[in-house]
PDB file of N, CA and C in Angstrom:
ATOM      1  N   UNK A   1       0.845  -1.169   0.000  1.00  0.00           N
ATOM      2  CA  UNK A   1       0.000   0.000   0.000  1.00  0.00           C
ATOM      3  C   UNK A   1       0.899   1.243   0.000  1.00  0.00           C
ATOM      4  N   UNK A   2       0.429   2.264  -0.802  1.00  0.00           N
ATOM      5  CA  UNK A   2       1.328   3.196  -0.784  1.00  0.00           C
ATOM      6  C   UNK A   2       0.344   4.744  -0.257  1.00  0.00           C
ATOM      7  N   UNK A   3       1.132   5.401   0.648  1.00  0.00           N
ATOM      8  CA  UNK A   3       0.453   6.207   0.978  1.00  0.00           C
ATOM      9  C   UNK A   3       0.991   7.820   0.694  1.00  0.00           C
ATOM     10  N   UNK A   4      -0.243   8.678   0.490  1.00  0.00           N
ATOM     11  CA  UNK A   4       0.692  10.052   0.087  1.00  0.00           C
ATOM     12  C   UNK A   4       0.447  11.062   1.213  1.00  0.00           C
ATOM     13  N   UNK A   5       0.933  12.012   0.995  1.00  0.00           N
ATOM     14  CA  UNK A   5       0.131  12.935   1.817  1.00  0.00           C
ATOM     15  C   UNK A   5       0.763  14.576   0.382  1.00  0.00           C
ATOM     16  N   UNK A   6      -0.024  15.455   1.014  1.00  0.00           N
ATOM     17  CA  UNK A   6       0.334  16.746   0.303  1.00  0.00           C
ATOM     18  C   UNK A   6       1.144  17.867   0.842  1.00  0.00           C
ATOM     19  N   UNK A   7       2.272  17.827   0.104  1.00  0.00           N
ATOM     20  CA  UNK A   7       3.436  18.926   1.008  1.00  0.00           C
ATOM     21  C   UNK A   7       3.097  19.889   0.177  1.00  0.00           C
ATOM     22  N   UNK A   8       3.530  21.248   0.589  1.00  0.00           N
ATOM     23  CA  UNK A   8       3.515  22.442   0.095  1.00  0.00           C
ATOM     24  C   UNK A   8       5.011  22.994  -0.723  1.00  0.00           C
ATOM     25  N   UNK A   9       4.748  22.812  -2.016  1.00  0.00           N
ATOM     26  CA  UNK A   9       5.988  23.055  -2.542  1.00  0.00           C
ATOM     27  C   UNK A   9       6.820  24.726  -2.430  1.00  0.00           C
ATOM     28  N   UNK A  10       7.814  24.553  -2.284  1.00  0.00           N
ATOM     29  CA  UNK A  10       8.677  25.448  -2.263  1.00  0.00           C
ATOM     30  C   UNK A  10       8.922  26.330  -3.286  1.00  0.00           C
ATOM     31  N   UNK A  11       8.397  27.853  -2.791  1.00  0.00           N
ATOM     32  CA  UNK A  11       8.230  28.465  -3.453  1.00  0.00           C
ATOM     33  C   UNK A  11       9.865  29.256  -4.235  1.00  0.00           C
ATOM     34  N   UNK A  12      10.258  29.316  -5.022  1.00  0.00           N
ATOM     35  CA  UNK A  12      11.497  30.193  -5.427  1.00  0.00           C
ATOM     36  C   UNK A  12      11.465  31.584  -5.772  1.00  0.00           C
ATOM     37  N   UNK A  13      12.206  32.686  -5.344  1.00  0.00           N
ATOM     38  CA  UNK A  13      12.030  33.715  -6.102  1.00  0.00           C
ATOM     39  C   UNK A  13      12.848  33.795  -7.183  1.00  0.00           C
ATOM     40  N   UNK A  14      12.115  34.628  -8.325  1.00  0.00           N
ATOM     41  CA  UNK A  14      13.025  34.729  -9.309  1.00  0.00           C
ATOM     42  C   UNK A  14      13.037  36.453  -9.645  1.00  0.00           C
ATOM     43  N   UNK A  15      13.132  36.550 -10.644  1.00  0.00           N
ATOM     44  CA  UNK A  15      13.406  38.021 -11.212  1.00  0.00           C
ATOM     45  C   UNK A  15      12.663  38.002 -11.592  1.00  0.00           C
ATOM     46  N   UNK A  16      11.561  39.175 -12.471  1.00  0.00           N
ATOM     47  CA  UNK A  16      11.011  39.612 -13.591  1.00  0.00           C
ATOM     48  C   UNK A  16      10.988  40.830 -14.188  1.00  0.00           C
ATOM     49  N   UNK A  17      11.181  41.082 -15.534  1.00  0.00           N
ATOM     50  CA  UNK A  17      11.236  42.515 -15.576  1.00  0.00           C
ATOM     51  C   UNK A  17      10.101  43.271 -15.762  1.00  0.00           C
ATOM     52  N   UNK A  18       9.832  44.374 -14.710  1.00  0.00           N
ATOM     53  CA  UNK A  18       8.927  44.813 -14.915  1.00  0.00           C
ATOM     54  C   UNK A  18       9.042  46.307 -15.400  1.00  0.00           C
ATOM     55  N   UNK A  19       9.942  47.012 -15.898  1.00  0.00           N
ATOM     56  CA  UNK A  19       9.905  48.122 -16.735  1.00  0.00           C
ATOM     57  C   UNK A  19      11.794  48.215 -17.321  1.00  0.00           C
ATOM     58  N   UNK A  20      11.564  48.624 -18.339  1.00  0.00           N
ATOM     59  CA  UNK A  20      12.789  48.835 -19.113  1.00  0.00           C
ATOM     60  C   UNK A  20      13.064  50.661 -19.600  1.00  0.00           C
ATOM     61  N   UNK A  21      13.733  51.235 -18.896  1.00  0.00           N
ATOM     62  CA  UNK A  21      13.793  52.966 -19.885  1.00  0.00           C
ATOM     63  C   UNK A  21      15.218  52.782 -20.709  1.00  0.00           C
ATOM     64  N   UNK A  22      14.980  53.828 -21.258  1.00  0.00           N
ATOM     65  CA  UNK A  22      15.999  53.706 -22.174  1.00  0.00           C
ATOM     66  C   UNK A  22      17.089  55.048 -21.496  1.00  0.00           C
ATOM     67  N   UNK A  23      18.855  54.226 -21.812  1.00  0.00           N
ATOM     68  CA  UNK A  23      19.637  55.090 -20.992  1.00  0.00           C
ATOM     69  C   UNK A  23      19.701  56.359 -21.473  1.00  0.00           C
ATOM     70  N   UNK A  24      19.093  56.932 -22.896  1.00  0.00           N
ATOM     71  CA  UNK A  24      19.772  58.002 -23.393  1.00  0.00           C
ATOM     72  C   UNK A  24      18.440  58.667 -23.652  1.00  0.00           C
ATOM     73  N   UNK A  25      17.390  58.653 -23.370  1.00  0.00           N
ATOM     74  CA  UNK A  25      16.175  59.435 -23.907  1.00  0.00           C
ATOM     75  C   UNK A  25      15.050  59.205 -22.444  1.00  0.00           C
ATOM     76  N   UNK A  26      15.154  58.481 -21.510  1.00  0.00           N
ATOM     77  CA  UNK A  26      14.470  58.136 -20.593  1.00  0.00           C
ATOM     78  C   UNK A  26      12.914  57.317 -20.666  1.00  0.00           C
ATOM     79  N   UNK A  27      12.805  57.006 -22.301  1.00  0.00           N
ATOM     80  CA  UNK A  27      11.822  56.824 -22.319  1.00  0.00           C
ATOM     81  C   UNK A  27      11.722  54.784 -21.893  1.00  0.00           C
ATOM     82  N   UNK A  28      10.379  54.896 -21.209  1.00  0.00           N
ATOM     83  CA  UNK A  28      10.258  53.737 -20.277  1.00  0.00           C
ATOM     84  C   UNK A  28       9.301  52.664 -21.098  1.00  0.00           C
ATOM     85  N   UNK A  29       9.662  51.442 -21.212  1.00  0.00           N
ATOM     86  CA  UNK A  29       8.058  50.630 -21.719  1.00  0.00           C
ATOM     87  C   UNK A  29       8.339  49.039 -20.672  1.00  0.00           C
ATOM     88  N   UNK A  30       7.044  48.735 -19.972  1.00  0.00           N
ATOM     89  CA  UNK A  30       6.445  47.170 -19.992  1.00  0.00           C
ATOM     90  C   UNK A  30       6.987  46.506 -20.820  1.00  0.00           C
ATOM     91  N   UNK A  31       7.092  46.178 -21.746  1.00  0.00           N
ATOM     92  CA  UNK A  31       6.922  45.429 -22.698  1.00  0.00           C
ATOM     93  C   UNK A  31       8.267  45.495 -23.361  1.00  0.00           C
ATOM     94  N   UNK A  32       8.984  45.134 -23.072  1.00  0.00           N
ATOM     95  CA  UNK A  32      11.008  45.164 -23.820  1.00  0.00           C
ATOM     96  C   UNK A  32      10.835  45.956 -25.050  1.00  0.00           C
ATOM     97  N   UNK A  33      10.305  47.048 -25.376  1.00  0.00           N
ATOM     98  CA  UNK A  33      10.001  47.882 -26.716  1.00  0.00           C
ATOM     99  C   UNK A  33       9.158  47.415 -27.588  1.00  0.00           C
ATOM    100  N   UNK A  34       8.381  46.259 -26.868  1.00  0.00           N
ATOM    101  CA  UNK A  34       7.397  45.560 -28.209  1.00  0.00           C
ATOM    102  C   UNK A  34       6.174  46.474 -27.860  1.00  0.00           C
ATOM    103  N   UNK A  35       5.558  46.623 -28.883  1.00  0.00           N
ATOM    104  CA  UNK A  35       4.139  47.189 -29.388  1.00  0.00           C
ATOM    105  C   UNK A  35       3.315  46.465 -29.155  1.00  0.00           C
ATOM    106  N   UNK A  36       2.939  44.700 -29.576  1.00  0.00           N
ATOM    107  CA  UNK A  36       2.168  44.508 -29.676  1.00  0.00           C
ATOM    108  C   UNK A  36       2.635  42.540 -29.360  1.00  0.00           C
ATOM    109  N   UNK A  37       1.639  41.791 -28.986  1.00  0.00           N
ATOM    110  CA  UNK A  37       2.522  40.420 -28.652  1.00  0.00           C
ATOM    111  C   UNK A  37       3.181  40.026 -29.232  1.00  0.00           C
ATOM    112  N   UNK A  38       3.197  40.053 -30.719  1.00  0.00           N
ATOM    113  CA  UNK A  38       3.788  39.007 -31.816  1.00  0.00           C
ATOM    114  C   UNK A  38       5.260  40.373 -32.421  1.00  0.00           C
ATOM    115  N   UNK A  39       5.206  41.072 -31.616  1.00  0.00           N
ATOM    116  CA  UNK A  39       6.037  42.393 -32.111  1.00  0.00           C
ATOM    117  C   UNK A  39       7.822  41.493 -31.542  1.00  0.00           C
ATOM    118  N   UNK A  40       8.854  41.476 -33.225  1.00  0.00           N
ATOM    119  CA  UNK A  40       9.924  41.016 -32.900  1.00  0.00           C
ATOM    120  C   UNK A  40      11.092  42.226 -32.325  1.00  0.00           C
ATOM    121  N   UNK A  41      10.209  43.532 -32.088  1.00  0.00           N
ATOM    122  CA  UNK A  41      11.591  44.521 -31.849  1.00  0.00           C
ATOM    123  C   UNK A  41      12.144  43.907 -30.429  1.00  0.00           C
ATOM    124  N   UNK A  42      13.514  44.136 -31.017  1.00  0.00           N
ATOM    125  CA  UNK A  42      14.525  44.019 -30.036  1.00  0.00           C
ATOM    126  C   UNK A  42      15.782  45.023 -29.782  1.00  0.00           C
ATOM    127  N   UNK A  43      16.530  45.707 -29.132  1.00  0.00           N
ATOM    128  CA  UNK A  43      17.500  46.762 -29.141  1.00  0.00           C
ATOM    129  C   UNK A  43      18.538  45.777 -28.173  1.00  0.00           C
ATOM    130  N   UNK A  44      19.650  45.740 -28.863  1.00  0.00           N
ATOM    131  CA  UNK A  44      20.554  45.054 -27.650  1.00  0.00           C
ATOM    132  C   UNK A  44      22.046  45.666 -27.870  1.00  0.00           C
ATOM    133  N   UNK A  45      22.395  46.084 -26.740  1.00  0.00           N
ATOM    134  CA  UNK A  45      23.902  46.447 -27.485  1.00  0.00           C
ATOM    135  C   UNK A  45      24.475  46.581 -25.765  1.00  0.00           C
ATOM    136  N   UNK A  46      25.738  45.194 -25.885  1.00  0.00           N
ATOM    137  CA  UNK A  46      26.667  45.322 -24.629  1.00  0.00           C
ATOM    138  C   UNK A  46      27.846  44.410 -24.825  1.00  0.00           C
ATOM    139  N   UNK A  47      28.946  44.310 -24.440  1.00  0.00           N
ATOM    140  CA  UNK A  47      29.934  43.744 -24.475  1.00  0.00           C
ATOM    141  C   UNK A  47      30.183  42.569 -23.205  1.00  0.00           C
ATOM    142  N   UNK A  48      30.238  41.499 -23.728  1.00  0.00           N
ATOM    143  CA  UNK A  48      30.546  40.311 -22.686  1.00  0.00           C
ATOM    144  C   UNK A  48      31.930  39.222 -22.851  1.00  0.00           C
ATOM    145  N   UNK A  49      32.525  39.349 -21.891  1.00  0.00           N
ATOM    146  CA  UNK A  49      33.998  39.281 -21.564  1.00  0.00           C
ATOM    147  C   UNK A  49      33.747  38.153 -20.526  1.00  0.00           C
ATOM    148  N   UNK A  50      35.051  37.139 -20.438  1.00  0.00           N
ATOM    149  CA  UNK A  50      35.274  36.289 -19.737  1.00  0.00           C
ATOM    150  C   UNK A  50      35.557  34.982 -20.590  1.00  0.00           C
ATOM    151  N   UNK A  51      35.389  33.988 -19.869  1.00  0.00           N
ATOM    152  CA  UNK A  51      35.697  32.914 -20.604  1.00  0.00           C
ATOM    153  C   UNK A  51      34.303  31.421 -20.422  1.00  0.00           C
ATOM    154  N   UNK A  52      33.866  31.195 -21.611  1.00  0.00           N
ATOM    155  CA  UNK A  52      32.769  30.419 -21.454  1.00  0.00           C
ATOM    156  C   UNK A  52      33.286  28.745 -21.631  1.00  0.00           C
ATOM    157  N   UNK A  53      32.992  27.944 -21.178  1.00  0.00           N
ATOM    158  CA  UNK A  53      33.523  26.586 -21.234  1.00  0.00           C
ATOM    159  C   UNK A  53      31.807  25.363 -21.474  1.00  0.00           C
ATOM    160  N   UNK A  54      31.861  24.160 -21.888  1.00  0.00           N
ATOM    161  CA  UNK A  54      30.719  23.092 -22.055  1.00  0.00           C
ATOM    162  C   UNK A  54      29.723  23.348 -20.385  1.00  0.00           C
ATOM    163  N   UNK A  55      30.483  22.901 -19.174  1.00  0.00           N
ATOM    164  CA  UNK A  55      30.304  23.228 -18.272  1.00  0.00           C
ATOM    165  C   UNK A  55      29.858  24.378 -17.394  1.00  0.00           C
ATOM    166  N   UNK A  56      30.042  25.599 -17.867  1.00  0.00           N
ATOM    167  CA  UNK A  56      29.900  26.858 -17.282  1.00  0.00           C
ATOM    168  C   UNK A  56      30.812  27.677 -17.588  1.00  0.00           C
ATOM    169  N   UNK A  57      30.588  28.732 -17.007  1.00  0.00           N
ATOM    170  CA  UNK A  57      31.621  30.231 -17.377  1.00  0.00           C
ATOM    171  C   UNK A  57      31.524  31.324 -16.432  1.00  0.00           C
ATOM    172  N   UNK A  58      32.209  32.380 -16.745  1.00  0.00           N
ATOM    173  CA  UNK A  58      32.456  33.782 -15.539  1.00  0.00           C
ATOM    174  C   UNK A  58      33.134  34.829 -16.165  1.00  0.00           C
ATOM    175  N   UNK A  59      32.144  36.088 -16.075  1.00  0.00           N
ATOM    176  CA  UNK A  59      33.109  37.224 -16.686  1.00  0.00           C
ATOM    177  C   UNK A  59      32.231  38.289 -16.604  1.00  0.00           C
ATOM    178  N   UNK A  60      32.367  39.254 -16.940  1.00  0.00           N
ATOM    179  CA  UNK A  60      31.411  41.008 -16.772  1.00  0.00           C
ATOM    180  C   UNK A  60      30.380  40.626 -18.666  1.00  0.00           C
ATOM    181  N   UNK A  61      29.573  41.751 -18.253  1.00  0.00           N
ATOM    182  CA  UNK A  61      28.691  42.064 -18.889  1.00  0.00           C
ATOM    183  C   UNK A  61      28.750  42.974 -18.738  1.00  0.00           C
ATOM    184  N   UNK A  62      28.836  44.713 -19.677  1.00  0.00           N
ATOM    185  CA  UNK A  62      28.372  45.636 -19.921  1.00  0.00           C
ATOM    186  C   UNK A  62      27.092  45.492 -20.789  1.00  0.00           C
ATOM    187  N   UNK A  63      26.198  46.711 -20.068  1.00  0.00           N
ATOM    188  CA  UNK A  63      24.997  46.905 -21.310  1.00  0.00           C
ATOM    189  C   UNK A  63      24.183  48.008 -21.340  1.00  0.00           C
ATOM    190  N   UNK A  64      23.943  48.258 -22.586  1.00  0.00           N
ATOM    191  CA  UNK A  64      23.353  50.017 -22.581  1.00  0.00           C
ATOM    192  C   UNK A  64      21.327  49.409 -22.613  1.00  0.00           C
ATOM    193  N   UNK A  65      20.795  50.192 -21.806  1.00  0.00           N
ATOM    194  CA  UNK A  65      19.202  49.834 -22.444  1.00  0.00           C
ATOM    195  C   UNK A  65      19.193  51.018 -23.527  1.00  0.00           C
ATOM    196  N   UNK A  66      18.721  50.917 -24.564  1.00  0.00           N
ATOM    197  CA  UNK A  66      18.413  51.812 -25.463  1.00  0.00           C
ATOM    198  C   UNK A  66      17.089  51.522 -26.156  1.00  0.00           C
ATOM    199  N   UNK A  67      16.026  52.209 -26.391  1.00  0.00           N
ATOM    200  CA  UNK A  67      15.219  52.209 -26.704  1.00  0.00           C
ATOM    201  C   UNK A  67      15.098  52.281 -28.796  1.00  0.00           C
ATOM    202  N   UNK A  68      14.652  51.293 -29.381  1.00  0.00           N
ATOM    203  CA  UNK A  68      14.341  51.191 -30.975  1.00  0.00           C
ATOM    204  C   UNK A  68      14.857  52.779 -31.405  1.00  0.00           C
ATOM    205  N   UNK A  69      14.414  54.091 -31.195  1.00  0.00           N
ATOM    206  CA  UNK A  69      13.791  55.195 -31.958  1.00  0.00           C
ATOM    207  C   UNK A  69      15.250  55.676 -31.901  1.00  0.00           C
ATOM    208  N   UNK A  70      16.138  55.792 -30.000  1.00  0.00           N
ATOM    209  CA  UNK A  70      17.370  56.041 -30.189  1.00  0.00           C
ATOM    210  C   UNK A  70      18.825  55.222 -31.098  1.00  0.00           C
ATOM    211  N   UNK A  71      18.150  54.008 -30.762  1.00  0.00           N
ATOM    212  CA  UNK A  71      19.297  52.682 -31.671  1.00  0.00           C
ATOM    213  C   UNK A  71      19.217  53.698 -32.981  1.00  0.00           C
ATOM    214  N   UNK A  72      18.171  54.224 -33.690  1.00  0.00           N
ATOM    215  CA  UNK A  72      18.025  54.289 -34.870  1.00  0.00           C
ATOM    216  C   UNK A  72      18.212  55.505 -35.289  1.00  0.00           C
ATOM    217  N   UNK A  73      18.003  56.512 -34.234  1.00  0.00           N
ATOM    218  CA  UNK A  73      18.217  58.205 -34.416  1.00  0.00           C
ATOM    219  C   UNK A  73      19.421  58.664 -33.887  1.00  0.00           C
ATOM    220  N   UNK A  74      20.136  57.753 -32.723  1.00  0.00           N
ATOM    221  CA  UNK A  74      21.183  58.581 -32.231  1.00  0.00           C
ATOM    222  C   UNK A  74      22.089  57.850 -32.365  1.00  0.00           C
ATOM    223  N   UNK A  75      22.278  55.988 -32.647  1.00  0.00           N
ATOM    224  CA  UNK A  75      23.284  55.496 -32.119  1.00  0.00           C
ATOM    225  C   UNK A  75      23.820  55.441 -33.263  1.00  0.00           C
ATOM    226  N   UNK A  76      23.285  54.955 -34.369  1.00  0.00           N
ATOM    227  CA  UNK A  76      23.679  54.804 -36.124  1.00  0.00           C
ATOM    228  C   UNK A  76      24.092  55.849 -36.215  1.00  0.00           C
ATOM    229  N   UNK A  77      23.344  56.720 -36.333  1.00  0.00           N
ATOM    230  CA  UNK A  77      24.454  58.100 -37.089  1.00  0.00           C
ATOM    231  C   UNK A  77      25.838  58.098 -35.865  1.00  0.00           C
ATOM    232  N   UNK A  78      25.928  57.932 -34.796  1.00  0.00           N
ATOM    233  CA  UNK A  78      27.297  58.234 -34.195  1.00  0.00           C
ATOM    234  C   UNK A  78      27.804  57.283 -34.855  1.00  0.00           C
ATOM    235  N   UNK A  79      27.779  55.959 -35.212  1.00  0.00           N
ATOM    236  CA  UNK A  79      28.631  54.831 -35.299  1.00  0.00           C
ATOM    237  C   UNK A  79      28.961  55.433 -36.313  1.00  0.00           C
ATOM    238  N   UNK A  80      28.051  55.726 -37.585  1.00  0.00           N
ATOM    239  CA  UNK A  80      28.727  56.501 -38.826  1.00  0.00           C
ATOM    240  C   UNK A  80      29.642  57.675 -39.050  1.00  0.00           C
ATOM    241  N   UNK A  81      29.470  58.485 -37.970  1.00  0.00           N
ATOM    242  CA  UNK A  81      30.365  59.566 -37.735  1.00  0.00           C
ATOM    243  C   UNK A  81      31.734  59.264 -37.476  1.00  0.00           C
ATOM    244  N   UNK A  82      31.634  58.233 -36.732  1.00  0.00           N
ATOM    245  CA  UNK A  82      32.952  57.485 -36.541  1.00  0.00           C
ATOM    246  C   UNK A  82      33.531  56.781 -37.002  1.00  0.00           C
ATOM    247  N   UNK A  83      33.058  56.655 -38.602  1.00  0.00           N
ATOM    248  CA  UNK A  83      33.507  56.259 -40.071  1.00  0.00           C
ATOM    249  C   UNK A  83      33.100  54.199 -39.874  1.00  0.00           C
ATOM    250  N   UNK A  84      32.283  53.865 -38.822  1.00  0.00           N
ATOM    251  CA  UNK A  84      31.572  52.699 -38.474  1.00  0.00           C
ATOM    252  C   UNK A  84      30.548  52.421 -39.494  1.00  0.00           C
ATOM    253  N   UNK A  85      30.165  51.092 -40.582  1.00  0.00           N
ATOM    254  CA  UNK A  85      29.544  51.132 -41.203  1.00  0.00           C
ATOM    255  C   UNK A  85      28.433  50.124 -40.893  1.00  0.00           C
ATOM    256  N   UNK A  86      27.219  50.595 -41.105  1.00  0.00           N
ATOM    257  CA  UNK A  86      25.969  49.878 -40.393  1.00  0.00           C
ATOM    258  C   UNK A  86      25.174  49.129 -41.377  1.00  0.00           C
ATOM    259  N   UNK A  87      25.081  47.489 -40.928  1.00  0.00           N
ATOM    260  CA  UNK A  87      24.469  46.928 -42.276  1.00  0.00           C
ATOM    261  C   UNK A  87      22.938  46.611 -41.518  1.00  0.00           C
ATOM    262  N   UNK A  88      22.146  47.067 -42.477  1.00  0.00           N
ATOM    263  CA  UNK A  88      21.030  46.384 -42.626  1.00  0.00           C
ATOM    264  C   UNK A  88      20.602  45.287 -43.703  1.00  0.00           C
ATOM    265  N   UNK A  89      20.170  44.188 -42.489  1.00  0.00           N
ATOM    266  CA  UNK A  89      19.660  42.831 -43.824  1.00  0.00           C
ATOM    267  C   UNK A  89      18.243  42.540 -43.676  1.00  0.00           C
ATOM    268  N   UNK A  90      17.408  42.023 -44.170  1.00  0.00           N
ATOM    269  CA  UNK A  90      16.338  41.804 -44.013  1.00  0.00           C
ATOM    270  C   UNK A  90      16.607  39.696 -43.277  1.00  0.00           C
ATOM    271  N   UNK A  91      15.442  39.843 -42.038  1.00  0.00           N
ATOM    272  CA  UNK A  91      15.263  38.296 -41.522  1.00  0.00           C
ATOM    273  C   UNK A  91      14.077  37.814 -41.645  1.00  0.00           C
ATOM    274  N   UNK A  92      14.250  36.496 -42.090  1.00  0.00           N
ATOM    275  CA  UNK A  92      13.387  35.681 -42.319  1.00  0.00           C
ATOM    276  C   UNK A  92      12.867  34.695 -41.919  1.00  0.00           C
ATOM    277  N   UNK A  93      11.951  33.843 -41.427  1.00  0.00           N
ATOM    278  CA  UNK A  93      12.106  32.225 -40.794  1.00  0.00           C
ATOM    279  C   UNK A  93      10.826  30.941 -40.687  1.00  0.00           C
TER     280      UNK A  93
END
């Protein structure tokens, strides 16, 4: 005979993000810059250092939040100013 009883599982905390602004314009959104659910915008720009192995890894992360409108109004034209050339491709899947 096997008998059970009901334990109360253990709850974990985790993270969630609940607002994102952007570092250079202050502007804030819920929603990681998406508009709408099926919306693929994404803005990512940071440098990650260290050393990654099959097993695990360790090292810094820099990262800017920047919001779509600045990636596209302020950060491109600097990269270009700085003779940096910016490709756009179209994605598909």
């Amino acid at each position: 005979m096997k008998k059970y009883e009901n334990r109360p599982k253990e709850i974990k905390e985790y993270k969630v993000l609940i607002e994102i602004s952007c570092d250079l314009c202050g502007k804030s959104s819920s929603k990681e810059w998406k508009d709408f659910n099926f919306d693929a915008t994404q803005s990512l720009v940071y440098l990650k250092t260290g050393e990654e192995y099959p097993e695990g890894g360790y090292g810094d992360k820099y990262e800017i939040d920047i919001c779509p409108s600045c990636f596209k109004n302020k950060l491109i034209p600097w990269v270009e100013s700085q003779g940096g050339q910016v490709t756009e491709t179209e994605w598909d899947y």
